[in-house]
N, C-alpha and C. Protein backbone atom coordinates (compact mmCIF):
# COMPACT_ATOMS: atom_id res chain seq x y z
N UNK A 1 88.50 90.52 97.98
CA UNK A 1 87.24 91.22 98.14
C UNK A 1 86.31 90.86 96.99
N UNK A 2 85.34 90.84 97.50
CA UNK A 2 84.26 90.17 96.57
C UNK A 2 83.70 91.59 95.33
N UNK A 3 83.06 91.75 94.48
CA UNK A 3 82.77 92.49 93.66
C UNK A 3 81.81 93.67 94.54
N UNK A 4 80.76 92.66 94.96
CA UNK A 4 79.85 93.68 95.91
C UNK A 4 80.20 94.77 96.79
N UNK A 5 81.31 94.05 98.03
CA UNK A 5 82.18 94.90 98.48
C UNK A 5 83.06 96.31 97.97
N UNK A 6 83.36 95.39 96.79
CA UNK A 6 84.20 96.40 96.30
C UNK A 6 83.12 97.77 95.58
N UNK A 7 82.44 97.64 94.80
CA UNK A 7 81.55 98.72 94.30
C UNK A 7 80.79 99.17 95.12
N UNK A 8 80.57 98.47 96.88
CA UNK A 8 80.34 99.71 97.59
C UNK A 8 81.16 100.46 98.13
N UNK A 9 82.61 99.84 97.80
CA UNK A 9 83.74 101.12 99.05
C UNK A 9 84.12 102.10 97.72
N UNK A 10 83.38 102.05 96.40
CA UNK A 10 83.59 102.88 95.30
C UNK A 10 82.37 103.64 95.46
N UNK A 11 81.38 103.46 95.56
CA UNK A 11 79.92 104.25 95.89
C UNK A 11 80.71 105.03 96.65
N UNK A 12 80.72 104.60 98.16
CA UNK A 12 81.06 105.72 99.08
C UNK A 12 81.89 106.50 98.92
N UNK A 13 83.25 106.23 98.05
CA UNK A 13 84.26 107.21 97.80
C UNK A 13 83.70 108.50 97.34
N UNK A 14 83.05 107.94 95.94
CA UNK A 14 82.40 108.62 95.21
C UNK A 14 81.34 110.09 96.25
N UNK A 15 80.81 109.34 96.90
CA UNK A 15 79.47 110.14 97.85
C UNK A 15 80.76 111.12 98.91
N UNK A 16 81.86 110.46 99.12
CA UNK A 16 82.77 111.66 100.18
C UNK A 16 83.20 112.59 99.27
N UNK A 17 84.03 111.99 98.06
CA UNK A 17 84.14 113.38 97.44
C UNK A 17 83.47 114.44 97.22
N UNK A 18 81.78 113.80 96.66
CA UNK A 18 81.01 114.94 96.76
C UNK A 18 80.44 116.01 97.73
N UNK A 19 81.00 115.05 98.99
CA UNK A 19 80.22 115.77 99.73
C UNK A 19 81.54 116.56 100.28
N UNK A 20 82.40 116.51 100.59
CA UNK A 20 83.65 117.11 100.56
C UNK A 20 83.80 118.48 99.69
N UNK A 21 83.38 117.90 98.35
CA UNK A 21 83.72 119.02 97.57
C UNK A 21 82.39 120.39 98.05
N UNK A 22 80.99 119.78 98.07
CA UNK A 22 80.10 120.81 98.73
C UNK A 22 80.14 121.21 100.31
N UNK A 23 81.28 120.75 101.63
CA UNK A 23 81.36 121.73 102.10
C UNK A 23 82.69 123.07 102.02
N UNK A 24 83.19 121.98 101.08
CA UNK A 24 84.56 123.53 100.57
C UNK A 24 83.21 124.47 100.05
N UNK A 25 82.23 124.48 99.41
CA UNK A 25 81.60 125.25 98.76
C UNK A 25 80.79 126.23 100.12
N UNK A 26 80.68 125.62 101.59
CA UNK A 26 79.58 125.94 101.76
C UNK A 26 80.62 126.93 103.25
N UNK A 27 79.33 128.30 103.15
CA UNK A 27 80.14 129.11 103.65
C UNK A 27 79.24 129.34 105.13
N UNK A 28 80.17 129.45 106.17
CA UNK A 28 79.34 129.67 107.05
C UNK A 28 79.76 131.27 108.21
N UNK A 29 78.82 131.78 108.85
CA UNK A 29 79.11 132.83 109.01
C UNK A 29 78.99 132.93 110.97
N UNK A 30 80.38 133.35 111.50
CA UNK A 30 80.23 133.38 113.12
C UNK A 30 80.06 134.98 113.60
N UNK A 31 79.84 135.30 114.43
CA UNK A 31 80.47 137.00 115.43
C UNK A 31 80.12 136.61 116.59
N UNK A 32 80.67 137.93 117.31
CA UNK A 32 80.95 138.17 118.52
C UNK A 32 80.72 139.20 119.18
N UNK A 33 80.68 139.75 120.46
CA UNK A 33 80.55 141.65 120.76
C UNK A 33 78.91 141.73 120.00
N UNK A 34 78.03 141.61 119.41
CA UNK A 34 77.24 141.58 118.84
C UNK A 34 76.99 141.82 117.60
N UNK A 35 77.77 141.54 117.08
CA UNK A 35 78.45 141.62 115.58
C UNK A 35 79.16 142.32 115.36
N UNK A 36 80.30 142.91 116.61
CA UNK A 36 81.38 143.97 116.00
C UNK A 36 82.75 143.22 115.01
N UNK A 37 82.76 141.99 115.61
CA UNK A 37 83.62 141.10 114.57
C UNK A 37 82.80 139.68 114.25
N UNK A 38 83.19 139.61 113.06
CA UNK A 38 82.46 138.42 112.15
C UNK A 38 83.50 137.78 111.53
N UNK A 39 83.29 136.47 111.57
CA UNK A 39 84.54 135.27 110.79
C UNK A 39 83.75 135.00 109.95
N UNK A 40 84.42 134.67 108.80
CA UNK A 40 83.31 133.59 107.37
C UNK A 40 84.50 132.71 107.29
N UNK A 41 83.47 131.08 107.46
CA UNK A 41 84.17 130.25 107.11
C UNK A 41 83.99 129.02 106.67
N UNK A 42 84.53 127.81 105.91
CA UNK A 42 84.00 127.03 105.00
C UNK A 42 84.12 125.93 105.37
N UNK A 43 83.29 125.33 105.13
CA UNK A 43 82.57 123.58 105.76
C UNK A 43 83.96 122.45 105.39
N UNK A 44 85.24 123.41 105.55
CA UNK A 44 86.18 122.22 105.84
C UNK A 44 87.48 123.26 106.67
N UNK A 45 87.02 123.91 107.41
CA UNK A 45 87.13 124.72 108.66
C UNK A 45 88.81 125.63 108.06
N UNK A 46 88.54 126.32 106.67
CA UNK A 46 89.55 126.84 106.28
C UNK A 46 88.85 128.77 106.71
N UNK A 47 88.96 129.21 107.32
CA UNK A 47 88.94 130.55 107.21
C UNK A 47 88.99 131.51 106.24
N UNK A 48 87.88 131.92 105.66
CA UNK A 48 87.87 132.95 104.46
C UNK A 48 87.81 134.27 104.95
N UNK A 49 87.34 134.81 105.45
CA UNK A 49 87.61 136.37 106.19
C UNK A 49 87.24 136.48 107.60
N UNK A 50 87.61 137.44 108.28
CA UNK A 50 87.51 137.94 109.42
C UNK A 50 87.12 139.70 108.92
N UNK A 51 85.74 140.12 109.55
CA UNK A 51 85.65 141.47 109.90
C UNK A 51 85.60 142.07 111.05
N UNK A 52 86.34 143.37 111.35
CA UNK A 52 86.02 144.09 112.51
C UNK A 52 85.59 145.16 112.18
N UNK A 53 84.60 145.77 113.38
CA UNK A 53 83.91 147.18 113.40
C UNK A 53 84.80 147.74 113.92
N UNK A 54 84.92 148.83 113.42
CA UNK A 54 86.15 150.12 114.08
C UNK A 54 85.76 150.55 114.82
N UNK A 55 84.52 150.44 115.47
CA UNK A 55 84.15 150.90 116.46
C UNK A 55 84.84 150.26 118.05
N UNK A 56 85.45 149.11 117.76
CA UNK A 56 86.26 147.57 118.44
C UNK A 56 87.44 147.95 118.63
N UNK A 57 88.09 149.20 117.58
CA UNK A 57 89.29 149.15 117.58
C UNK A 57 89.78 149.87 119.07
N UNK A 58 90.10 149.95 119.51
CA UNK A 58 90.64 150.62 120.65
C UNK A 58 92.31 150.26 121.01
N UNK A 59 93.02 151.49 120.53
CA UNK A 59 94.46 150.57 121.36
C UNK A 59 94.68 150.74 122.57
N UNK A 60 93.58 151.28 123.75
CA UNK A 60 93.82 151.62 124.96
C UNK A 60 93.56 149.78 125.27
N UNK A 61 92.79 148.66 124.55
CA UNK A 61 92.01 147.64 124.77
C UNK A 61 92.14 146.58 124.00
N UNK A 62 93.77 146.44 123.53
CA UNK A 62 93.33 145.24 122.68
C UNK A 62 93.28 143.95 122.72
N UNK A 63 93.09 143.39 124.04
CA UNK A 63 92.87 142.04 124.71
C UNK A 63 91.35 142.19 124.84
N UNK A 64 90.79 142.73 124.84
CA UNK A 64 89.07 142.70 124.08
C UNK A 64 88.90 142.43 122.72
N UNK A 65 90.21 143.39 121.92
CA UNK A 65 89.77 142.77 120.68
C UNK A 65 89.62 141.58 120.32
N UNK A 66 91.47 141.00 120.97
CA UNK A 66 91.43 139.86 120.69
C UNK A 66 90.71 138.92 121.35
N UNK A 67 89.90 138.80 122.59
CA UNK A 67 88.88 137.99 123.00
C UNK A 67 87.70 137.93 121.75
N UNK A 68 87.34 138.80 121.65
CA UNK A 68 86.70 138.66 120.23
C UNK A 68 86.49 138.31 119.08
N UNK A 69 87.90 138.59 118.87
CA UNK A 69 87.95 137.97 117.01
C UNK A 69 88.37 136.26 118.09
N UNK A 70 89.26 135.84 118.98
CA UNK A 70 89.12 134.39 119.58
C UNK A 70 87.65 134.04 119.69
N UNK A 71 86.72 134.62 120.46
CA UNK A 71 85.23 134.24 120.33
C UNK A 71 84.56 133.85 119.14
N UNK A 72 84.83 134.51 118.51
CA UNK A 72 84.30 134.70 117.00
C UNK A 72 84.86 133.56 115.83
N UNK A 73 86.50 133.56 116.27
CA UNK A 73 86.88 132.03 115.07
C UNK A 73 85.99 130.60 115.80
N UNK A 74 86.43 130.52 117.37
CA UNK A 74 85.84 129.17 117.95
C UNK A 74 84.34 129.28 117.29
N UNK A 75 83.84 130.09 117.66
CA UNK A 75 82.10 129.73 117.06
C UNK A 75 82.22 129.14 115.28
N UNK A 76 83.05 129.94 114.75
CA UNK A 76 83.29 129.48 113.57
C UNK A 76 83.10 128.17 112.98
N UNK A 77 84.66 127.89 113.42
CA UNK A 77 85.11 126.41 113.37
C UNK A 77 84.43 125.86 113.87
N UNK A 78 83.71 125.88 115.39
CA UNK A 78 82.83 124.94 115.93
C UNK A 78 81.01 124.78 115.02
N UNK A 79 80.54 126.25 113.97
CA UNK A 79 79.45 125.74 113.17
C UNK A 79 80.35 124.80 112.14
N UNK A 80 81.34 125.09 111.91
CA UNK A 80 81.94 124.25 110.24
C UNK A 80 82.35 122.75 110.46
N UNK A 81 82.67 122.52 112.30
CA UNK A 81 82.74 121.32 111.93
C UNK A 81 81.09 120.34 112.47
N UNK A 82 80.37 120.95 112.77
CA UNK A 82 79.02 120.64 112.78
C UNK A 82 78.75 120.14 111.46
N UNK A 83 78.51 121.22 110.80
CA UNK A 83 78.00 120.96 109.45
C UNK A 83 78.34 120.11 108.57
N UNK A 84 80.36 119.58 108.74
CA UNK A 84 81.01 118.51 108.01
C UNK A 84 80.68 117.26 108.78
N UNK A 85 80.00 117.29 110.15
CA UNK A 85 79.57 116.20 110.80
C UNK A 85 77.86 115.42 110.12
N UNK A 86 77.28 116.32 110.04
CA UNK A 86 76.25 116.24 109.70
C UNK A 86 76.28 116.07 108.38
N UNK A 87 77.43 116.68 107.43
CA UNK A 87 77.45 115.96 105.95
C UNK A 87 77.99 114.74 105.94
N UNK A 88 78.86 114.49 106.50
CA UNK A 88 80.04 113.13 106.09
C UNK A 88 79.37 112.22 107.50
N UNK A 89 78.83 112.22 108.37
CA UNK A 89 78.39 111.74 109.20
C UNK A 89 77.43 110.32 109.13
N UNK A 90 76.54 110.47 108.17
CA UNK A 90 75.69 109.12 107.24
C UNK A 90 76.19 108.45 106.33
N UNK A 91 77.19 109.17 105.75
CA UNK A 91 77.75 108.55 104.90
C UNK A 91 78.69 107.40 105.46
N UNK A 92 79.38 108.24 105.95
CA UNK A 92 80.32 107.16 107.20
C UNK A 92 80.39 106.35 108.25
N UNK A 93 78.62 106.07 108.05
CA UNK A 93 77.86 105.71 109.37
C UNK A 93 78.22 105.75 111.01
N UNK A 94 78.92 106.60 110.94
CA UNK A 94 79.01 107.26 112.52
C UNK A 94 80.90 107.25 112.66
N UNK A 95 81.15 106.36 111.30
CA UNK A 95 83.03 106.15 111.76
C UNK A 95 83.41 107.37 111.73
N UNK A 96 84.72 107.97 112.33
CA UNK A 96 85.64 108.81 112.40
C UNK A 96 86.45 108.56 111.46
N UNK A 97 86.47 109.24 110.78
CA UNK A 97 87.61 108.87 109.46
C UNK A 97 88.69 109.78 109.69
N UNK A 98 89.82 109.69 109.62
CA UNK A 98 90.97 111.00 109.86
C UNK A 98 90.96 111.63 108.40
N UNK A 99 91.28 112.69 108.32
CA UNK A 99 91.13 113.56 107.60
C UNK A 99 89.56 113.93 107.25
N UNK A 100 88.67 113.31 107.56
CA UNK A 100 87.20 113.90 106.86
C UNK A 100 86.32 114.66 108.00
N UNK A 101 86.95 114.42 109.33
CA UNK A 101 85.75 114.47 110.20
C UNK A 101 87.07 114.96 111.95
């Protein structure tokens, strides 16, 4: 590999880590029911909390709940991996990298 080559597959490393490291940083927020449950979760689709309204709780009903808090992670994960698309996405000029994307 020629020098050129090489100090750009070091640029880019460089640019994934960072950008890697800012969506661990970046928090994103889902619900469901109309906000009776809310997921928070982080731009590398790790789950930081789940809330429910007690108003949700019902044990006559809890296959609503759980449709819910299920409604509520998919939206989740589905903004977090948006957002890691749209970060690591230019960088990687459209490749699929395993583990980043």
């Amino acid at each position: 590999m020629n020098k050129f080559v090489m100090r750009q597959a070091q640029e880019l490393q460089a640019k994934l880590v960072k950008a890697q490291k800012e969506l661990s940083n970046l928090v994103l927020e889902a619900s469901s029911g109309g906000g009776a449950v809310k997921v928070t979760i982080n731009g590398q689709q790790e789950i930081q909390s789940v809330k429910i309204s007690p108003e949700v709780v019902n044990p006559a009903d809890v296959a609503m709940l759980e449709d819910l808090v299920l409604a509520a992670v998919r939206d989740a994960v589905a903004k977090s991996q948006q957002a890691a698309a749209e970060r690591l996405g230019g960088l990687t000029g459209g490749l699929k990298i395993p583990g980043l994307m």
